[in-house]
C-alpha atoms as a PDB file:
ATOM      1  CA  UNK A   1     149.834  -5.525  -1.510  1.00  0.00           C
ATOM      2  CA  UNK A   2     153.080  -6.495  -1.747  1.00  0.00           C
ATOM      3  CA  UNK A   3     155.540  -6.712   1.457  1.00  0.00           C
ATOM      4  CA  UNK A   4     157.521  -4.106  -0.168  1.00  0.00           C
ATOM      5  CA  UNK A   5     154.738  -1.826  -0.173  1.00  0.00           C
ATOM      6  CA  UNK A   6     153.006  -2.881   3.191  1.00  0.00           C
ATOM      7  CA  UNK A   7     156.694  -2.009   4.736  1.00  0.00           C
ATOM      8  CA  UNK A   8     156.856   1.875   3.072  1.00  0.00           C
ATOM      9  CA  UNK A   9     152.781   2.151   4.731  1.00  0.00           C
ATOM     10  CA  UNK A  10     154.063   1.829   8.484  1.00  0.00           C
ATOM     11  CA  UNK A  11     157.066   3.351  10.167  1.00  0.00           C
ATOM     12  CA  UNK A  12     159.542   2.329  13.062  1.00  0.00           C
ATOM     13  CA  UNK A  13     159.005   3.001  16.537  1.00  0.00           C
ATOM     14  CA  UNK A  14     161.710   2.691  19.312  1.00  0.00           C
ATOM     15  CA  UNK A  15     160.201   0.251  21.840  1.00  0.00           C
ATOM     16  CA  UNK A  16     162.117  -1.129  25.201  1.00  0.00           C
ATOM     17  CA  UNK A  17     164.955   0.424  23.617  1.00  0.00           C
ATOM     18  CA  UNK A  18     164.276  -1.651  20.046  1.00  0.00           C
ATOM     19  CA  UNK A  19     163.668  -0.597  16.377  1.00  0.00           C
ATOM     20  CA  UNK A  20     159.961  -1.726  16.033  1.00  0.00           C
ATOM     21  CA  UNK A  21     158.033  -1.862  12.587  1.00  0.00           C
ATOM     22  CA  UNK A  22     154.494  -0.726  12.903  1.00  0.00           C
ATOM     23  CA  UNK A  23     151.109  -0.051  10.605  1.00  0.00           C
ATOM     24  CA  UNK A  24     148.202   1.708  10.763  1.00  0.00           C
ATOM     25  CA  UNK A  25     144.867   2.870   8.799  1.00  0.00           C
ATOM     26  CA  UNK A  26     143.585   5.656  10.253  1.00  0.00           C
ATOM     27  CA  UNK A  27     140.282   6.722   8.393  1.00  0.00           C
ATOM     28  CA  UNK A  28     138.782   9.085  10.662  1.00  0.00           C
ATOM     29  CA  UNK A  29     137.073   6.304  13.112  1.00  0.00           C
ATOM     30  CA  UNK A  30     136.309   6.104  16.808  1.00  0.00           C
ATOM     31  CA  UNK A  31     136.977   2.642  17.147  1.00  0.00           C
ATOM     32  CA  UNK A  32     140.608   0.856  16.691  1.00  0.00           C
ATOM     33  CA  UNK A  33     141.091  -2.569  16.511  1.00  0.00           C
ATOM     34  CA  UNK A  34     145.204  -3.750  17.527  1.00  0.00           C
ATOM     35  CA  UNK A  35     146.464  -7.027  15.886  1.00  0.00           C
ATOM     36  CA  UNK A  36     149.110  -8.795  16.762  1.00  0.00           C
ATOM     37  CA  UNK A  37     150.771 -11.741  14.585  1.00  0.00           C
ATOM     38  CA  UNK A  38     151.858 -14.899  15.227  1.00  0.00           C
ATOM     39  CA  UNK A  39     155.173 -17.320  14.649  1.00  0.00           C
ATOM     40  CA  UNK A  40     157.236 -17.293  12.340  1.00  0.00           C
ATOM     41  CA  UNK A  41     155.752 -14.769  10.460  1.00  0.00           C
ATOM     42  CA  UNK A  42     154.890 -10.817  10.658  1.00  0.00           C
ATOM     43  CA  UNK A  43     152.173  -8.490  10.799  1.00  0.00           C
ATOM     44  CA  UNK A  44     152.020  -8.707   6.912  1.00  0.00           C
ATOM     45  CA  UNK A  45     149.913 -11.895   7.729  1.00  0.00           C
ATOM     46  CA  UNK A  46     147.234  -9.339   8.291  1.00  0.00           C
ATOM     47  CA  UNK A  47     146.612  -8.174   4.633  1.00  0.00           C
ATOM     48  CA  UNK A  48     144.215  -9.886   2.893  1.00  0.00           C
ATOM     49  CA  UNK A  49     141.501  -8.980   5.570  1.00  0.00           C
ATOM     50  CA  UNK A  50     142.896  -5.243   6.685  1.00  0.00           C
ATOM     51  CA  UNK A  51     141.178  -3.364   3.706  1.00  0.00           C
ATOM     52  CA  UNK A  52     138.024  -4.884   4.562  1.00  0.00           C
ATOM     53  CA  UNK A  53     138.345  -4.352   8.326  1.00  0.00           C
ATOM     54  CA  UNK A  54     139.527  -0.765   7.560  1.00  0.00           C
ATOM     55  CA  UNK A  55     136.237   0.520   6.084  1.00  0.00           C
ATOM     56  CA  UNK A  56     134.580   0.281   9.779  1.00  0.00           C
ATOM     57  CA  UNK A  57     137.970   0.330  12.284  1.00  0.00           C
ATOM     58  CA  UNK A  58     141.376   1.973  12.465  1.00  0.00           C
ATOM     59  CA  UNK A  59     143.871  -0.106  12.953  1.00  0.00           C
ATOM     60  CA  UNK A  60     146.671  -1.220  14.084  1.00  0.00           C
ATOM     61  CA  UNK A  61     149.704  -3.753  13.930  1.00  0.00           C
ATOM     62  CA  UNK A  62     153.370  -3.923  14.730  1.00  0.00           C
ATOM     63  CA  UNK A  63     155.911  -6.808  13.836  1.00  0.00           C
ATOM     64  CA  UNK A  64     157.301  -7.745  17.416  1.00  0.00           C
ATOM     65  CA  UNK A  65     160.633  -8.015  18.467  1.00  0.00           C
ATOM     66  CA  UNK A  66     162.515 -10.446  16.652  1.00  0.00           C
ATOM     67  CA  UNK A  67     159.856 -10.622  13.510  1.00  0.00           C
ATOM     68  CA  UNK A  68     159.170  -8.993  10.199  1.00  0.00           C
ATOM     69  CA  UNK A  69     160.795  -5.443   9.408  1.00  0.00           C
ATOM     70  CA  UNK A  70     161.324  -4.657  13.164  1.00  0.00           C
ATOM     71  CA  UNK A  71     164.816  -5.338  15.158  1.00  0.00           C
ATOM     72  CA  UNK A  72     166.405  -8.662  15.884  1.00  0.00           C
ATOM     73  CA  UNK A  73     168.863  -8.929  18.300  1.00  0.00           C
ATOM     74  CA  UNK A  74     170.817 -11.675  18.826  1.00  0.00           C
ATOM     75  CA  UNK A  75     171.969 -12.933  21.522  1.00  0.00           C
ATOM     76  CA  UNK A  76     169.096 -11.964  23.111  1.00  0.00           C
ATOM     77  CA  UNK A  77     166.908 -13.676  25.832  1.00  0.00           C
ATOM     78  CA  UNK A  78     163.264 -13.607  24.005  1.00  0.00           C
ATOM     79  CA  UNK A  79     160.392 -13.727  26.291  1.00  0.00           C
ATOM     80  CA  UNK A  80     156.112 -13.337  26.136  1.00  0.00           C
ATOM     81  CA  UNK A  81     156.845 -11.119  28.655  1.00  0.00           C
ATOM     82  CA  UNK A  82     158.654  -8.359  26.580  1.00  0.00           C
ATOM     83  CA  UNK A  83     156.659  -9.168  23.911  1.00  0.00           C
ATOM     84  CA  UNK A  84     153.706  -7.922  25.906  1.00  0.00           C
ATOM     85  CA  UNK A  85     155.630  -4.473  26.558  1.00  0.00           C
ATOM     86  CA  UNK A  86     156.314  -4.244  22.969  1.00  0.00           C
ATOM     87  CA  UNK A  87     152.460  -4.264  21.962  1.00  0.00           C
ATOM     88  CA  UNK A  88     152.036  -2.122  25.022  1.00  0.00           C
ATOM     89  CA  UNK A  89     154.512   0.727  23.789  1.00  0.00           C
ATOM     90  CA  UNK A  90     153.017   0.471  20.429  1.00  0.00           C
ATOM     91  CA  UNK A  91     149.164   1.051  21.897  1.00  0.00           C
ATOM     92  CA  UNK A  92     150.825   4.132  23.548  1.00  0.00           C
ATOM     93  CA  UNK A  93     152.829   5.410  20.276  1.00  0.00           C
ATOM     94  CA  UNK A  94     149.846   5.414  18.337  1.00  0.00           C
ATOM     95  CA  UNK A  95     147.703   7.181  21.147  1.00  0.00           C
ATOM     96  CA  UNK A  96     145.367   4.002  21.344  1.00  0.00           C
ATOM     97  CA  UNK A  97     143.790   4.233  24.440  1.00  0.00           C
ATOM     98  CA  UNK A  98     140.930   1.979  23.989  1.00  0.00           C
ATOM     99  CA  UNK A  99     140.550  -0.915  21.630  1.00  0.00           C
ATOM    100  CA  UNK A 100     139.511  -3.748  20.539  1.00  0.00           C
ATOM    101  CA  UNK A 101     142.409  -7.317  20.500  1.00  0.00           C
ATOM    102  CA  UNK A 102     142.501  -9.628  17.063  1.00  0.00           C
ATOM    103  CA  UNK A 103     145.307 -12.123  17.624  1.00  0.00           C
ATOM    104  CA  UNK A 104     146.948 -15.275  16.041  1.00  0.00           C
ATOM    105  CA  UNK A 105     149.261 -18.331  17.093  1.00  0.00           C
ATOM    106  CA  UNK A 106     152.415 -16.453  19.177  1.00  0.00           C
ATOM    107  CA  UNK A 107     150.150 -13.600  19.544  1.00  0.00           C
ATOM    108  CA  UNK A 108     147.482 -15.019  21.236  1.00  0.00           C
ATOM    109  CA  UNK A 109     150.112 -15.950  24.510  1.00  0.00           C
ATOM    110  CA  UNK A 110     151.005 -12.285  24.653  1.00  0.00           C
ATOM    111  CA  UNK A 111     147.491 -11.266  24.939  1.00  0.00           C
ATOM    112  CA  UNK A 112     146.872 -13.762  27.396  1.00  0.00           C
ATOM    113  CA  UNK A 113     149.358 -12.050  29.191  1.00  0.00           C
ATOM    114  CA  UNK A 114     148.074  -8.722  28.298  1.00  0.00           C
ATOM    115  CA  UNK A 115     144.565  -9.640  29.735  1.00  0.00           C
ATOM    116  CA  UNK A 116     146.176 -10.750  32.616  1.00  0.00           C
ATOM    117  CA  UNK A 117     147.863  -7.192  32.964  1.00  0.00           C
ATOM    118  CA  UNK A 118     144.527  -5.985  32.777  1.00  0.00           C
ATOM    119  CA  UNK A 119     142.628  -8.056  34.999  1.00  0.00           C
ATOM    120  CA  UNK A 120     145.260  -6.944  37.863  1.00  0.00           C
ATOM    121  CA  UNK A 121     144.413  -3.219  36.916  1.00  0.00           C
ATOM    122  CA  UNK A 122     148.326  -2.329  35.343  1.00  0.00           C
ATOM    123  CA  UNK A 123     147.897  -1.913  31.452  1.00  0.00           C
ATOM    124  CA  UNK A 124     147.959   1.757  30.240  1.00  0.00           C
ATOM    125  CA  UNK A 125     145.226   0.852  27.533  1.00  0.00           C
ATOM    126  CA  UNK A 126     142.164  -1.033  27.983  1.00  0.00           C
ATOM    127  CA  UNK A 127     141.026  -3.993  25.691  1.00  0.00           C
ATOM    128  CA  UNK A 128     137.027  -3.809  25.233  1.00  0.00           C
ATOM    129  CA  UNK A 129     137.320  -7.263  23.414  1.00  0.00           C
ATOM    130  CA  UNK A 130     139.646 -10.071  22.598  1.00  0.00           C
ATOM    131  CA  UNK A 131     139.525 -12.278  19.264  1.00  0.00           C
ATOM    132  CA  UNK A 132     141.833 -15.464  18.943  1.00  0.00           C
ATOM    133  CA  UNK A 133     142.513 -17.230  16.280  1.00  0.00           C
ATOM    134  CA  UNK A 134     144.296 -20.420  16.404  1.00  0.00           C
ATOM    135  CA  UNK A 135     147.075 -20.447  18.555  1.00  0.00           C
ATOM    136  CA  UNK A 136     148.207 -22.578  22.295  1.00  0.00           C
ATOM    137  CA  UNK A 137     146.185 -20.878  24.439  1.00  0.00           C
ATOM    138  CA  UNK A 138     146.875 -24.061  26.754  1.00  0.00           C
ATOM    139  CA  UNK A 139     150.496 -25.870  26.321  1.00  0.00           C
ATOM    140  CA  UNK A 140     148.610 -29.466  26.691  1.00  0.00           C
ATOM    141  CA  UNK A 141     146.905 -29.015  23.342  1.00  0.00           C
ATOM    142  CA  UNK A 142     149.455 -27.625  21.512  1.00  0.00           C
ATOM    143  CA  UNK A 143     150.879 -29.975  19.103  1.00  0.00           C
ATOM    144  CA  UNK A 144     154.129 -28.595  18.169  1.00  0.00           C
ATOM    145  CA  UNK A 145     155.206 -29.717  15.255  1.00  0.00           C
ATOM    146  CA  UNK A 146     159.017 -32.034  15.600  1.00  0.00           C
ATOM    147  CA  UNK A 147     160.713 -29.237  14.213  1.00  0.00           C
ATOM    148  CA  UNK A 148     159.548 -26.363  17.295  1.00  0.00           C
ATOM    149  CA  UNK A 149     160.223 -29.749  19.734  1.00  0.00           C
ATOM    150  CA  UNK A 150     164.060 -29.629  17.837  1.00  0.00           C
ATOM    151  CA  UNK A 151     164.039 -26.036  18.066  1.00  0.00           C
ATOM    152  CA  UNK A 152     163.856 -25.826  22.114  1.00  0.00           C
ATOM    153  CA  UNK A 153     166.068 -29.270  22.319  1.00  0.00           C
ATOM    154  CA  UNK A 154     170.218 -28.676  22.700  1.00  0.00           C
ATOM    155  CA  UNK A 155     170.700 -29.172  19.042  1.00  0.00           C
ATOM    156  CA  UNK A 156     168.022 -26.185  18.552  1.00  0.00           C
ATOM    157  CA  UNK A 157     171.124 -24.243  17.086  1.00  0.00           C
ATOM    158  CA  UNK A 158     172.581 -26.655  14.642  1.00  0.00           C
ATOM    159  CA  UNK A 159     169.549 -27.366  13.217  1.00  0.00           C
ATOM    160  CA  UNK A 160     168.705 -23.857  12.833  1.00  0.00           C
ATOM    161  CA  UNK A 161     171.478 -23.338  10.668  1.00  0.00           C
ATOM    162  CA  UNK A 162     171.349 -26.216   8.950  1.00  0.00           C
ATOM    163  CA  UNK A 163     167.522 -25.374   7.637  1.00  0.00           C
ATOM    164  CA  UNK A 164     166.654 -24.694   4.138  1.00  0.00           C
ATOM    165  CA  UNK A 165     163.454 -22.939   2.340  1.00  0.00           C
ATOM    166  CA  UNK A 166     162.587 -26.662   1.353  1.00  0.00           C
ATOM    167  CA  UNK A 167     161.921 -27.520   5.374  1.00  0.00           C
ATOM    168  CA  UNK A 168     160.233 -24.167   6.051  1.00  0.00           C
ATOM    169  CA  UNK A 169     157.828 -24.519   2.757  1.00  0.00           C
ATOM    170  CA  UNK A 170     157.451 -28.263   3.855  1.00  0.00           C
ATOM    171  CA  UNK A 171     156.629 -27.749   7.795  1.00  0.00           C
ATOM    172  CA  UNK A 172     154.594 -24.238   6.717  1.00  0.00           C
ATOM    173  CA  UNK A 173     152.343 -26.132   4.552  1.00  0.00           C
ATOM    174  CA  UNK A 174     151.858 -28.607   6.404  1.00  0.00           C
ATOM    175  CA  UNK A 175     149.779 -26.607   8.834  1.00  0.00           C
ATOM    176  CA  UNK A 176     147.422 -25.094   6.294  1.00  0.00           C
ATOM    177  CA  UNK A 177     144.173 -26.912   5.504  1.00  0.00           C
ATOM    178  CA  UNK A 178     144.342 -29.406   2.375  1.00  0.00           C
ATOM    179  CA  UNK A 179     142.794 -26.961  -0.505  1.00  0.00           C
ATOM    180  CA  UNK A 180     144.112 -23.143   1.013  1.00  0.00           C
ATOM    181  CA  UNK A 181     147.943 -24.227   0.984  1.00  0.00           C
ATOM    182  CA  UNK A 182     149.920 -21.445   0.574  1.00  0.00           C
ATOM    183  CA  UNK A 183     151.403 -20.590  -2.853  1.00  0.00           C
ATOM    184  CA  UNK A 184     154.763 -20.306  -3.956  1.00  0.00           C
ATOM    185  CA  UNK A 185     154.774 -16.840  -4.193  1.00  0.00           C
ATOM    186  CA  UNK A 186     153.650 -16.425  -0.497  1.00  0.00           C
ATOM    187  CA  UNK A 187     156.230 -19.111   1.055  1.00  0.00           C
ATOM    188  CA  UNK A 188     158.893 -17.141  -0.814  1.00  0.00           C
ATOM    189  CA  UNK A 189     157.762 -13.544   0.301  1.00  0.00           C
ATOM    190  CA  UNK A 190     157.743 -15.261   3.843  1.00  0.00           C
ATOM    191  CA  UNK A 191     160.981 -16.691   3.690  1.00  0.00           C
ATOM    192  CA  UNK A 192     163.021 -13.565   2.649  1.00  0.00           C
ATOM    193  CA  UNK A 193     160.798 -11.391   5.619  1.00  0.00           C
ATOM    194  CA  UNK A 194     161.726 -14.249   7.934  1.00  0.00           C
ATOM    195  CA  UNK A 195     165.579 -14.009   7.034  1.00  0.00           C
ATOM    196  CA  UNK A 196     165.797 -10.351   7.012  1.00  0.00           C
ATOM    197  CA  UNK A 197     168.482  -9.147   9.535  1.00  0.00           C
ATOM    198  CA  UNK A 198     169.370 -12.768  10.540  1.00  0.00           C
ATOM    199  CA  UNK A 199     166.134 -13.587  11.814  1.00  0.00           C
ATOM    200  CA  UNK A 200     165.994 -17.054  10.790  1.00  0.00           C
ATOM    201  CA  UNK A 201     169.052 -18.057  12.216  1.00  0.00           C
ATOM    202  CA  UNK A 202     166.982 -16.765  15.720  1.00  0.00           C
ATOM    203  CA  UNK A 203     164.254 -19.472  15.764  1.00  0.00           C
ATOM    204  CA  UNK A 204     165.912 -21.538  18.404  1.00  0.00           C
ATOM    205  CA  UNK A 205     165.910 -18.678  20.550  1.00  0.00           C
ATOM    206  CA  UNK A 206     162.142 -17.798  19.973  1.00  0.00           C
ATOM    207  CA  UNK A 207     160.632 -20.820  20.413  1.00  0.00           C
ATOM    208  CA  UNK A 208     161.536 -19.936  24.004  1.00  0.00           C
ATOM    209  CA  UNK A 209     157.476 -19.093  24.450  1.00  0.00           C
ATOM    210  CA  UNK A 210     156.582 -23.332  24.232  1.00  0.00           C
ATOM    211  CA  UNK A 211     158.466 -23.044  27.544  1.00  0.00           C
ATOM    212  CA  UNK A 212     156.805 -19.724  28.230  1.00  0.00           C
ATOM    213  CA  UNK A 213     153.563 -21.242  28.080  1.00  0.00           C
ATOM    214  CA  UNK A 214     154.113 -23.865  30.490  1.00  0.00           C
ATOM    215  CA  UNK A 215     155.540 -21.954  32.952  1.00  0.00           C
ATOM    216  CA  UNK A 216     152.616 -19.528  32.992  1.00  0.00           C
ATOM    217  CA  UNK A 217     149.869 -22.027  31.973  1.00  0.00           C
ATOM    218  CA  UNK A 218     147.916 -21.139  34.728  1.00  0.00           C
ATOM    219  CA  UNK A 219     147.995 -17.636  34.697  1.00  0.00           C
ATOM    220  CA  UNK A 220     147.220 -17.213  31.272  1.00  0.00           C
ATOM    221  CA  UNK A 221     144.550 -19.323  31.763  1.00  0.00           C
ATOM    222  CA  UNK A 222     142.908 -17.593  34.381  1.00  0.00           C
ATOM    223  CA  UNK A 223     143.590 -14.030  32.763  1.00  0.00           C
ATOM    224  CA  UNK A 224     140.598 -15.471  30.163  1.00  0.00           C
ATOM    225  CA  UNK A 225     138.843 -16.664  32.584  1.00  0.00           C
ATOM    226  CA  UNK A 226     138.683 -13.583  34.755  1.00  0.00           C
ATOM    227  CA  UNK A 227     138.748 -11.236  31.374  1.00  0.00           C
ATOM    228  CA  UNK A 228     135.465  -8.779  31.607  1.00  0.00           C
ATOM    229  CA  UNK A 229     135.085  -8.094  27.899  1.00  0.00           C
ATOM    230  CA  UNK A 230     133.921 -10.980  25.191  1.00  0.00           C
ATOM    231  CA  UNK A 231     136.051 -13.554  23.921  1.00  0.00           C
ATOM    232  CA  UNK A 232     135.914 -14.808  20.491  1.00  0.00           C
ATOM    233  CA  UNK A 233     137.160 -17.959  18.496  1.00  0.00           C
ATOM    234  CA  UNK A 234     138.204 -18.262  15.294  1.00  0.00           C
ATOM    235  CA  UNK A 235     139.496 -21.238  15.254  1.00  0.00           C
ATOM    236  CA  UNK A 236     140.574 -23.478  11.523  1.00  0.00           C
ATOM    237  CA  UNK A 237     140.047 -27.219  12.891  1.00  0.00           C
ATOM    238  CA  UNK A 238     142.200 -28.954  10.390  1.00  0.00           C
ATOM    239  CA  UNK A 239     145.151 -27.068  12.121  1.00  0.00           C
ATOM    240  CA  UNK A 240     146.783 -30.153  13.412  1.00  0.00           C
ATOM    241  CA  UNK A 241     148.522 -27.958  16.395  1.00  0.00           C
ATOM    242  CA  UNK A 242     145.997 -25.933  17.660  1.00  0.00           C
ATOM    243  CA  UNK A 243     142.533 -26.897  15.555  1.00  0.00           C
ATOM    244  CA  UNK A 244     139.390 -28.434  17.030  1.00  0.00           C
ATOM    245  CA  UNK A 245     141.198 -30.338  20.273  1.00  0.00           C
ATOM    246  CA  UNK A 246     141.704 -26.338  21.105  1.00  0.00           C
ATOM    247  CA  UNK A 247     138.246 -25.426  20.782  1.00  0.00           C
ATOM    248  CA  UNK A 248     137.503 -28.996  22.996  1.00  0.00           C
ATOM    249  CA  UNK A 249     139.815 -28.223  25.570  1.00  0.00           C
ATOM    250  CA  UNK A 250     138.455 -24.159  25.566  1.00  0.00           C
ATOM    251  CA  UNK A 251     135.453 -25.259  26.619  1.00  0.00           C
ATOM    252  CA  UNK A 252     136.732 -27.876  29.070  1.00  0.00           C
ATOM    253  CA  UNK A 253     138.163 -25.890  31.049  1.00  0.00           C
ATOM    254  CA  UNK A 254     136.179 -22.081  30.399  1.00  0.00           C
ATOM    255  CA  UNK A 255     132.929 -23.331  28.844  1.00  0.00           C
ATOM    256  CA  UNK A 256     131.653 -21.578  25.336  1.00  0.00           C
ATOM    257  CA  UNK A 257     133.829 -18.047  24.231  1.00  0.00           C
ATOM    258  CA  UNK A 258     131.237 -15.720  23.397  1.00  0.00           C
ATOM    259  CA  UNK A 259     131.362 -16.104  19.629  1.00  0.00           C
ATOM    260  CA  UNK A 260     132.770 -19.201  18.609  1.00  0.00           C
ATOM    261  CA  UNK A 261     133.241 -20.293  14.313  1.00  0.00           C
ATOM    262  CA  UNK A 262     135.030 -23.377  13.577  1.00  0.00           C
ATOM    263  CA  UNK A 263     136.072 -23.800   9.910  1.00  0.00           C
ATOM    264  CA  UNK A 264     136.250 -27.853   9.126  1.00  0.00           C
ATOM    265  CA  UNK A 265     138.778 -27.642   5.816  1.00  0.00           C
ATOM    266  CA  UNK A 266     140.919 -24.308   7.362  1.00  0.00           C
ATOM    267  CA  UNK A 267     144.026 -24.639   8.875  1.00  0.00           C
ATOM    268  CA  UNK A 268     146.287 -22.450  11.352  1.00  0.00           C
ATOM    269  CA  UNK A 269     146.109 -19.675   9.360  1.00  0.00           C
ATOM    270  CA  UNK A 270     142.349 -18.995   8.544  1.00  0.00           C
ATOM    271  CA  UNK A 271     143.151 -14.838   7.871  1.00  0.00           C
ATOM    272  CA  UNK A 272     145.250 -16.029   5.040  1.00  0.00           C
ATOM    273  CA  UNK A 273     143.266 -19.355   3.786  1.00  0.00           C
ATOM    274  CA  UNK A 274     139.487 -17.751   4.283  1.00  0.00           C
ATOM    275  CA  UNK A 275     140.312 -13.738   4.438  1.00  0.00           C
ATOM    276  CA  UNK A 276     136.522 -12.926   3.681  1.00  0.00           C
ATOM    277  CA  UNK A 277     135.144 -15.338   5.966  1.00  0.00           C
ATOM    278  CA  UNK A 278     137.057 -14.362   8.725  1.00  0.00           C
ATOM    279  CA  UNK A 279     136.772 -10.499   8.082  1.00  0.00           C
ATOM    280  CA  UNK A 280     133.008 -10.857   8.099  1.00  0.00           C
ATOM    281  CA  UNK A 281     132.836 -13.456  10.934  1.00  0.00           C
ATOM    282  CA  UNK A 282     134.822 -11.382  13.328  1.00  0.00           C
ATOM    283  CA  UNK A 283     132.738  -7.683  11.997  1.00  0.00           C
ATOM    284  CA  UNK A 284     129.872 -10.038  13.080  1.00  0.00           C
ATOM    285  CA  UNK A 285     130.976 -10.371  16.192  1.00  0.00           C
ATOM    286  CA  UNK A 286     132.429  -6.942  16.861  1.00  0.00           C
ATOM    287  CA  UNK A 287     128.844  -5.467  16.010  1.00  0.00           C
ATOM    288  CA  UNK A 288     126.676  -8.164  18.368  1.00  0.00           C
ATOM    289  CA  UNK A 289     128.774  -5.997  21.599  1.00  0.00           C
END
């Protein structure tokens, strides 16, 4: 669908006081799976597999704060913390009380910080199971790429302003894998979402989480670690900043995830390069619990 028509399908929520997008397919199921997206992008990244996860699961997805159709306030001091609230107030708008995590790039910190919520007994819904797809789930193996490292510098701000489509296509692309680039029709639907209410001209003051994830490397480390549910990968390894030296570093430090696929010629984005694959790959592992 279009992201005209995946926006008239959801509905805003007020969350921490914010105007939060949010989607759901409800079909009469038990089980609900909650996905949350990743940088720069929106829950929209989540439609080419949601039909096919919707014939077993409800679920669920909300842009966060700062993303897609959902509020963007600026100045504001953007955090993984807050983030994690946001998800939190959307598991308790849409009644989710039990469920199971799919999450990409951005969204895989704030889970990390959900889990750790959990592990310390304080969320108000409980994940059964967490799926990541690529994303820094440890700062010393995530290759940002120069224009996040400009992003966080001083200059962040000028050079926010001073971007065009032409970077974002370029640095975009660059992350995909070298025959599932994106098109031109998806780099421009992503541009306008991205720009909607200013958001854009916001990045310098997102990319905040790279610092985020340093601060709390250890934390979000252990709240895998100590997590009592399965773990999955995903993971595209010719995604040069967070591919197969994630997966290598994953099992340095935690051994194996519980279901691991690695995908040689997919990128950072392997629910938008490989949507079957990944649908079918993560059903598998949702049924082997």
């Amino acid at each position: 669908m279009t992201p005209a028509e995946w926006k008239s399908r959801g509905q805003l929520f007020k969350a921490m006081g914010h105007n939060i997008f949010g989607i759901t397919s409800q079909t009469g199921k038990s089980k609900w799976i909650l996905m949350v997206h990743g940088f720069p992008t929106f829950s929209y990244d989540f439609d080419p597999i949601w039909n096919q996860l919707a014939a077993s699961y409800n679920l669920a997805a909300a842009d966060m704060l700062g993303f897609g159709f959902s509020q963007k306030p600026y100045p504001h001091q953007y955090s993984i913390l807050e983030q994690a609230d946001i998800v939190s107030e959307m598991a308790r708008h849409f009644k989710i009380e039990t469920c199971h995590i799919f999450a990409h790039d951005y969204g895989d910190t704030v889970v990390q910080e959900l889990m750790a919520r959990q592990n310390e007994g304080r969320l108000d819904f409980n994940m059964k199971s967490v799926c990541f797809l690529n994303g820094g789930l440890f700062p010393e193996t995530h290759n940002a790429l120069l224009i996040q490292k400009v992003l966080l510098s001083p200059i962040g701000p000028l050079v926010n302003k001073l971007s065009r489509k032409s970077n974002f296509d370029k640095s975009f692309s660059r992350v995909f894998g070298p025959d599932t680039k994106p098109t031109p029709q998806q780099l421009q639907e992503f541009w306008d979402i991205i720009n909607l209410g200013g958001g854009r001209h916001m990045f310098h003051s997102m990319i905040t989480y790279m610092r985020d994830r340093r601060e709390n490397r250890l934390r979000w480390i252990e709240a895998i670690r100590d997590f009592t549910g399965p773990v999955a990968v995903l993971n595209g390894s010719y995604d040069p900043v967070s591919g197969a030296h994630m997966v290598a570093r994953y099992k340095e430090l935690l051994g194996s995830p519980d279901f691991l696929r690695e995908y040689p010629d997919i990128g950072h984005y392997p629910h938008l390069e490989a949507p079957e694959l990944i649908a079918s790959d993560y059903l598998e592992f949702l049924s082997s619990q």
